[in-house]
Protein backbone atom coordinates (compact mmCIF):
# COMPACT_ATOMS: atom_id res chain seq x y z
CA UNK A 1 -4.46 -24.22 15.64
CA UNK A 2 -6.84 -24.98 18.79
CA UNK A 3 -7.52 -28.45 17.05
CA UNK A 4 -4.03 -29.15 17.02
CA UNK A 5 -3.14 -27.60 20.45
CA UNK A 6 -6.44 -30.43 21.52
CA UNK A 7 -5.28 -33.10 20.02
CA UNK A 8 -1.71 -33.14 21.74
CA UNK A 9 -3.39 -32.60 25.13
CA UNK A 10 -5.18 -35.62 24.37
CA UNK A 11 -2.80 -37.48 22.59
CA UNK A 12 0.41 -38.69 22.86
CA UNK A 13 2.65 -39.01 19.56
CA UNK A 14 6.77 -41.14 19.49
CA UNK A 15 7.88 -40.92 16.27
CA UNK A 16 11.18 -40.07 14.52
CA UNK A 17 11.13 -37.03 12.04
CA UNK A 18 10.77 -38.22 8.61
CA UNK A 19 11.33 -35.42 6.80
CA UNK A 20 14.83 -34.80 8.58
CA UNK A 21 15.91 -37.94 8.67
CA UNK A 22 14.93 -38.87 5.25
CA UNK A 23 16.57 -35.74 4.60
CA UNK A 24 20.12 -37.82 6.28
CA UNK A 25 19.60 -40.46 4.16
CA UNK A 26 19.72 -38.35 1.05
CA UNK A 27 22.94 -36.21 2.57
CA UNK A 28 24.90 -39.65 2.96
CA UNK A 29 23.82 -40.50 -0.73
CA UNK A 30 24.95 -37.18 -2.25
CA UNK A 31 28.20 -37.83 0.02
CA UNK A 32 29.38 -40.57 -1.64
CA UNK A 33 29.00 -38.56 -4.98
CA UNK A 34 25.63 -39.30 -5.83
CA UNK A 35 23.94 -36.70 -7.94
CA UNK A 36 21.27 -38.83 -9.82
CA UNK A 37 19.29 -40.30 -7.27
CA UNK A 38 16.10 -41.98 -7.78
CA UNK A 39 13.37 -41.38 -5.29
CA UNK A 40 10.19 -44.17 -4.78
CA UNK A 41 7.62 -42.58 -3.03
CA UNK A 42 4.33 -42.69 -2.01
CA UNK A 43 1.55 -40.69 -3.69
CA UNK A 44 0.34 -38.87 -0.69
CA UNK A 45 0.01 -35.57 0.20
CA UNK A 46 -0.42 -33.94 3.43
CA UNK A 47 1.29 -34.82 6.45
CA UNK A 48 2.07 -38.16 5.32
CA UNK A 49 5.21 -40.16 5.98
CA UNK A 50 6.12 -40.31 2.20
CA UNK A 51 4.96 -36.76 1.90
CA UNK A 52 7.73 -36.08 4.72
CA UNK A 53 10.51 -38.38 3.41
CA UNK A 54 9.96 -37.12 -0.35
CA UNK A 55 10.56 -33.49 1.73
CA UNK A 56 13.21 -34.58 3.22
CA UNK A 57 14.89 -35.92 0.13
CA UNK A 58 14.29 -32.44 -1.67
CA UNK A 59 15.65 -30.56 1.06
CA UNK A 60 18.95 -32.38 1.03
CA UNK A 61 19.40 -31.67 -2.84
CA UNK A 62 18.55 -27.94 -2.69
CA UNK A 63 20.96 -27.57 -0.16
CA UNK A 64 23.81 -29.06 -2.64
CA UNK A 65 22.08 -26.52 -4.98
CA UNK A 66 21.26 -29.70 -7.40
CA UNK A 67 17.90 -29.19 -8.85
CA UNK A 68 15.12 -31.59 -7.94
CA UNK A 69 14.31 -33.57 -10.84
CA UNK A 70 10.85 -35.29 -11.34
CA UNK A 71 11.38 -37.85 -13.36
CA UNK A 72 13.79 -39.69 -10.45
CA UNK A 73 10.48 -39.06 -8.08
CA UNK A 74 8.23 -42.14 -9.00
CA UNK A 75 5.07 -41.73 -6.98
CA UNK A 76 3.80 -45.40 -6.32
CA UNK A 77 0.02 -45.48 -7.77
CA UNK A 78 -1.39 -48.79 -6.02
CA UNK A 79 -2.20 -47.68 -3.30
CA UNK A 80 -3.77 -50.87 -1.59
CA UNK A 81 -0.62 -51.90 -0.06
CA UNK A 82 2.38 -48.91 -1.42
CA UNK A 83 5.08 -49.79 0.53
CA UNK A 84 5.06 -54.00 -1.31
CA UNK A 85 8.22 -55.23 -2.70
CA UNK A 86 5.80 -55.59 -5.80
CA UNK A 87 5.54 -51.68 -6.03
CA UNK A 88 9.60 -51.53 -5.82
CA UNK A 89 9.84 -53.81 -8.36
CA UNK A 90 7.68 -51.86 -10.34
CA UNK A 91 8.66 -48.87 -10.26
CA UNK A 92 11.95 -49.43 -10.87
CA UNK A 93 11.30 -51.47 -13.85
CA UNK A 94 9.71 -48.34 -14.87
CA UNK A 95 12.32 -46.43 -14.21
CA UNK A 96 14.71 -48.50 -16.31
CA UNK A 97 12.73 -47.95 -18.83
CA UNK A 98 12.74 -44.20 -19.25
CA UNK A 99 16.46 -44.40 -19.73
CA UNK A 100 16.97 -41.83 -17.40
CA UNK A 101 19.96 -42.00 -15.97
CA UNK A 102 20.71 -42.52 -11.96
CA UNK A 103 23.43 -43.90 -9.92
CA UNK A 104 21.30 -44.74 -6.65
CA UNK A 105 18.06 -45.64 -5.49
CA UNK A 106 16.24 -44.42 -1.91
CA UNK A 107 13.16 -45.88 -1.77
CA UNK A 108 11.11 -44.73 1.38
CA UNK A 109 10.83 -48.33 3.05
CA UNK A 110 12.60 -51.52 3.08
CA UNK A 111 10.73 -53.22 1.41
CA UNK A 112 10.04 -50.97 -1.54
CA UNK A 113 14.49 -50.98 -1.69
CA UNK A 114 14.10 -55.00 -1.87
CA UNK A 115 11.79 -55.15 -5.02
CA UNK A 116 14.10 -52.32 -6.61
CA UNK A 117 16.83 -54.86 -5.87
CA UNK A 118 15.27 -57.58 -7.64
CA UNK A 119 14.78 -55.35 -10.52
CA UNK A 120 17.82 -53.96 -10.76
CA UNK A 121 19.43 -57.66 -10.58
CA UNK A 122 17.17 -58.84 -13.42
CA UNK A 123 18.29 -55.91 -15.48
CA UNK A 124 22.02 -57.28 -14.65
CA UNK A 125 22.63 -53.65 -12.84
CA UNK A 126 25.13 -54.79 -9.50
CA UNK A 127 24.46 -53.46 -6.06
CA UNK A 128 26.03 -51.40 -5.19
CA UNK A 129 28.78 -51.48 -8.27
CA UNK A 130 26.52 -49.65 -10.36
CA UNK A 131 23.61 -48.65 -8.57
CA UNK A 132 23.45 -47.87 -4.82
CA UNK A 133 20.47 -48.88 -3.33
CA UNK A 134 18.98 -47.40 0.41
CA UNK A 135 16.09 -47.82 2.34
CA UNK A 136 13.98 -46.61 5.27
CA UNK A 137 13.71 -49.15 8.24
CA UNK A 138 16.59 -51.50 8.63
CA UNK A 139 17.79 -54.15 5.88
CA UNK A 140 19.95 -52.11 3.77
CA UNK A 141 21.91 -49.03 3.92
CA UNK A 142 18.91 -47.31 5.87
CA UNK A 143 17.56 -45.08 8.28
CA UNK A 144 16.71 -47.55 11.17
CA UNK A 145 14.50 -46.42 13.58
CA UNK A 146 15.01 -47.38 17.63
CA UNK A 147 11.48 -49.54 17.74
CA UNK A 148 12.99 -51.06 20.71
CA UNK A 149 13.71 -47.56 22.49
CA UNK A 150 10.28 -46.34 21.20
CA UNK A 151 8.34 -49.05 22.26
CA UNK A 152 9.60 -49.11 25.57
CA UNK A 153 8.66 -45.25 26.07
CA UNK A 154 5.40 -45.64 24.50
CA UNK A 155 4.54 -48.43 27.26
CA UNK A 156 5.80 -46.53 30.23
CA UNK A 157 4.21 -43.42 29.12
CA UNK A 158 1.03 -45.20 28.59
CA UNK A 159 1.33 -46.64 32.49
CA UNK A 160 2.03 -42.87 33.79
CA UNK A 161 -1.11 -41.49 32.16
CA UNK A 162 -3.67 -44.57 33.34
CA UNK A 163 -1.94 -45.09 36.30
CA UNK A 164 -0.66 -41.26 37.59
CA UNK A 165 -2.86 -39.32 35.79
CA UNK A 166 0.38 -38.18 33.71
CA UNK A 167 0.15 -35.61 30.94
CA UNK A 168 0.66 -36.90 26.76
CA UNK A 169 3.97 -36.46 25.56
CA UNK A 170 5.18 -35.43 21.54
CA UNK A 171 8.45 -37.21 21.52
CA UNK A 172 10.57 -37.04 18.39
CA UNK A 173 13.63 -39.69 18.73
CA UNK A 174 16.19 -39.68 16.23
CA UNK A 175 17.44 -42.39 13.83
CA UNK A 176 20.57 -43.94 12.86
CA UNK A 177 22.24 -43.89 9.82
CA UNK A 178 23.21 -47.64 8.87
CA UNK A 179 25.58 -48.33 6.31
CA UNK A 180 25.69 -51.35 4.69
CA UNK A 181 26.69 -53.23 1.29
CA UNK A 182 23.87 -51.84 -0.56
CA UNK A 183 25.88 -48.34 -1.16
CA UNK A 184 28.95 -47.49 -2.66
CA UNK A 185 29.81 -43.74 -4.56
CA UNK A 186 29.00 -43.85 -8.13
CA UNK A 187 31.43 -46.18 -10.46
């Protein structure tokens, strides 16, 4: 559109692609033979990043022709802080609850993946033994974006355009896929 088109001529944008990369994440889970996988989520719509990453996720499982099913999504309802260990905690607590049954947990940020942790634990579930747990930023199995690289680029790009009279830029940089103890395939 011409607002769009106005906005990136006025704008710049360095970001990594949610939706595909979330979209990794969930491609590495159903790797290790995950087929019940648990999804915490924002409850966004729109162009959001847990609107993208809850894409992302969907895409992955369509592809192994598994069907989507909604009661693994749990779409966080507090929204004054959604991505709080508190809301991980929650919803996984609620998730225990239903009794429906899932081998691994993505949760869209680290820090949502913590507070499903803690539940889990409490519920005497072992990571990742019995559940696989992953994340979105860094601390667990995760999807860690380069902050460093990004940073760095967003500061000299900055410089070119007050300094030089540079042109924005819409750079999309990719993130890595880091394994760690939180995931395991299904016992």
């Amino acid at each position: 559109t011409v607002a769009e088109e106005s906005v990136k001529k006025n704008y710049s944008n360095i970001a990594v692609d949610d939706r595909a990369e979330s979209c990794r994440m969930a491609e590495y889970l159903l790797g290790l033979g995950h087929k019940q996988i648990a999804l915490i989520t924002e409850n966004a719509e729109g162009e959001s990043v847990g609107k993208l990453r809850l894409l992302g996720y969907q895409d992955a499982l369509k592809e192994q022709g598994i069907a989507v099913n909604p009661k693994l999504i749990l779409k966080i309802t507090d929204d004054v802080d959604p991505y709080s260990m508190e809301n991980g905690y929650r919803m996984t607590k609620e998730l225990l609850q239903s009794g429906e049954p899932f081998t691994a947990v993505y949760a869209i940020a680290d820090t949502l993946a913590i507070g499903a942790c803690r539940a889990l634990h409490e519920a005497g579930k072992r990571i990742p033994e019995d559940v696989s747990v992953a994340g979105f930023d860094g601390k667990l199995s995760t999807m860690r974006q380069p902050v460093e690289a990004m940073a760095d680029k967003t500061v000299r790009l900055l410089l070119q355009i007050l300094e030089e009279g540079g042109s924005h830029e819409h750079l999309i940089f990719p993130a890595e896929l880091v394994i760690r103890e939180s995931t395991a395939p299904p016992g």
